[in-house]
C-alpha atoms as a PDB file:
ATOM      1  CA  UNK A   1     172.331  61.459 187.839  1.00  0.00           C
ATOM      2  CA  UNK A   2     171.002  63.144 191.229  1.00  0.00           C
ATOM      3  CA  UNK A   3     169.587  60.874 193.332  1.00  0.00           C
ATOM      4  CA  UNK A   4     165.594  60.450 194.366  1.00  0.00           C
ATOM      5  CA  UNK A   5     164.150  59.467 197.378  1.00  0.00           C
ATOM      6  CA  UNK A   6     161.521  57.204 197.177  1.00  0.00           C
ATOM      7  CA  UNK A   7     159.096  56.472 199.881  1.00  0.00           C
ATOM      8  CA  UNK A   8     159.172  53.763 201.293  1.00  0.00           C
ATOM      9  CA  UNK A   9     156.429  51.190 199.845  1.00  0.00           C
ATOM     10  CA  UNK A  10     157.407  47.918 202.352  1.00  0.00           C
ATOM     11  CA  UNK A  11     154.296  48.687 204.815  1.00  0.00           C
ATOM     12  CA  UNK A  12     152.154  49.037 201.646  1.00  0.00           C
ATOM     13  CA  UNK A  13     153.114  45.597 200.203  1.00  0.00           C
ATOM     14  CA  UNK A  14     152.724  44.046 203.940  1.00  0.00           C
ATOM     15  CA  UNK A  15     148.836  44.791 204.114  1.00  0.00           C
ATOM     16  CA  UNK A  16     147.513  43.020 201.179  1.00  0.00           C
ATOM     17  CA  UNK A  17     143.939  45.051 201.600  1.00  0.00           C
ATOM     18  CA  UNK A  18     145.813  48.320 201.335  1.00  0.00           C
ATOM     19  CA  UNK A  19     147.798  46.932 198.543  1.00  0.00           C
ATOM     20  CA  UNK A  20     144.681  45.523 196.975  1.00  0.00           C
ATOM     21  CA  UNK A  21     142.806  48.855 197.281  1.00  0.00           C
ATOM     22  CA  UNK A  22     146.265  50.861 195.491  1.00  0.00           C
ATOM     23  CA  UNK A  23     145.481  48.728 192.831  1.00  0.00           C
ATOM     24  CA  UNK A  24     141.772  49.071 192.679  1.00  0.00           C
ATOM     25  CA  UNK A  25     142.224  52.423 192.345  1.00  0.00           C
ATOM     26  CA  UNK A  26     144.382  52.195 189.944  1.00  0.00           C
ATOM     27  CA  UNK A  27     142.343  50.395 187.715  1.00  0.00           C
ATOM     28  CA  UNK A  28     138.910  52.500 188.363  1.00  0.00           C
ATOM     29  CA  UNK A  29     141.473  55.658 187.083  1.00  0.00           C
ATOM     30  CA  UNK A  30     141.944  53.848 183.979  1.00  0.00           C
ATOM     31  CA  UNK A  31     139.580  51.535 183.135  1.00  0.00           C
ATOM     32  CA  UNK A  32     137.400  53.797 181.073  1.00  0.00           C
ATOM     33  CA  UNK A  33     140.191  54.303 179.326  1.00  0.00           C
ATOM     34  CA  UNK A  34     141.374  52.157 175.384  1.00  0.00           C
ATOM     35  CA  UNK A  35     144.725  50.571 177.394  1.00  0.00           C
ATOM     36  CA  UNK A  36     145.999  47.956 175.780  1.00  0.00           C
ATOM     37  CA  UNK A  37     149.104  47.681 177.903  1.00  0.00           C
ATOM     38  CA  UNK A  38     150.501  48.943 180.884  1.00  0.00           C
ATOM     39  CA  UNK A  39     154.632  49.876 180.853  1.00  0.00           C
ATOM     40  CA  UNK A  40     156.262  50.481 184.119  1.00  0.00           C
ATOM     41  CA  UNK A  41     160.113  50.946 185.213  1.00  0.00           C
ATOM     42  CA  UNK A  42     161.866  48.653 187.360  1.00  0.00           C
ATOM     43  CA  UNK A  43     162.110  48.213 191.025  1.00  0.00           C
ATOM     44  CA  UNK A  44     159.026  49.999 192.246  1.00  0.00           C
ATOM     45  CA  UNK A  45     157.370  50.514 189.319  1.00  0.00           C
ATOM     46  CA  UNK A  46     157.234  46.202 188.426  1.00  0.00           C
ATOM     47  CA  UNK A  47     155.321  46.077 191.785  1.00  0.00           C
ATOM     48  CA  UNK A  48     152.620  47.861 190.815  1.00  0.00           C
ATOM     49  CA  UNK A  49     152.823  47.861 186.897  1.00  0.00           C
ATOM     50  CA  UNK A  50     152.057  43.897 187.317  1.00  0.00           C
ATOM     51  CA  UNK A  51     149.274  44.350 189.186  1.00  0.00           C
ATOM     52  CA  UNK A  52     147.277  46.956 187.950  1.00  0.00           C
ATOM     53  CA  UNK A  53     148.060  45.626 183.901  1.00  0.00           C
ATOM     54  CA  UNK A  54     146.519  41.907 185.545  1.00  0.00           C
ATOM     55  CA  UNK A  55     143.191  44.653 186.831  1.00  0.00           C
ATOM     56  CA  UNK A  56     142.486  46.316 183.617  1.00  0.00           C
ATOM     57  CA  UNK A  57     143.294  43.233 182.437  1.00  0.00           C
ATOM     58  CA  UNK A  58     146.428  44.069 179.225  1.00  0.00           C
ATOM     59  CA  UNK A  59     149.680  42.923 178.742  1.00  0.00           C
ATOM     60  CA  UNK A  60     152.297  44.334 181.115  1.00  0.00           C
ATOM     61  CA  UNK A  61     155.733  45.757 179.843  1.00  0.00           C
ATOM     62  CA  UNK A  62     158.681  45.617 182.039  1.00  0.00           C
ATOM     63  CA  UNK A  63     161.140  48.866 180.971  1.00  0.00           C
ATOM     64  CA  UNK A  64     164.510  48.857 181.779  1.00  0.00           C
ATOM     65  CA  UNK A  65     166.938  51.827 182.343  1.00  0.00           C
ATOM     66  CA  UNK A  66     170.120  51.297 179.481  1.00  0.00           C
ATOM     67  CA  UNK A  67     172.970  49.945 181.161  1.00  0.00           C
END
């Protein structure tokens, strides 16, 4: 599998209003939306999956690659 480079998201998760505001925008893109849960893959994905399912508010689902 080739490898990705992510940015960076450390800054992002050190400034809670910026954080807060990822995730409020988050939910204003969806919340019009029938969501009844919100699936994200690990690592980056958890950190704002968790969030944003806790916003809309619906059950979060944690997805794993196969090992």
């Amino acid at each position: 599998m080739p490898s990705v480079d992510f940015g960076n998201v450390t800054s992002l998760l050190l400034d809670p209003v910026t954080f807060q505001a990822v995730i409020n925008a988050l939910k204003l893109r969806y919340m019009d939306q029938v969501i009844t849960h919100v699936a994200s893959t690990e690592s980056r994905g958890f950190i704002f999956g968790t969030p944003s399912a806790l916003a809309l508010p619906v059950a979060f689902v944690p997805v794993r690659r196969a090992r």
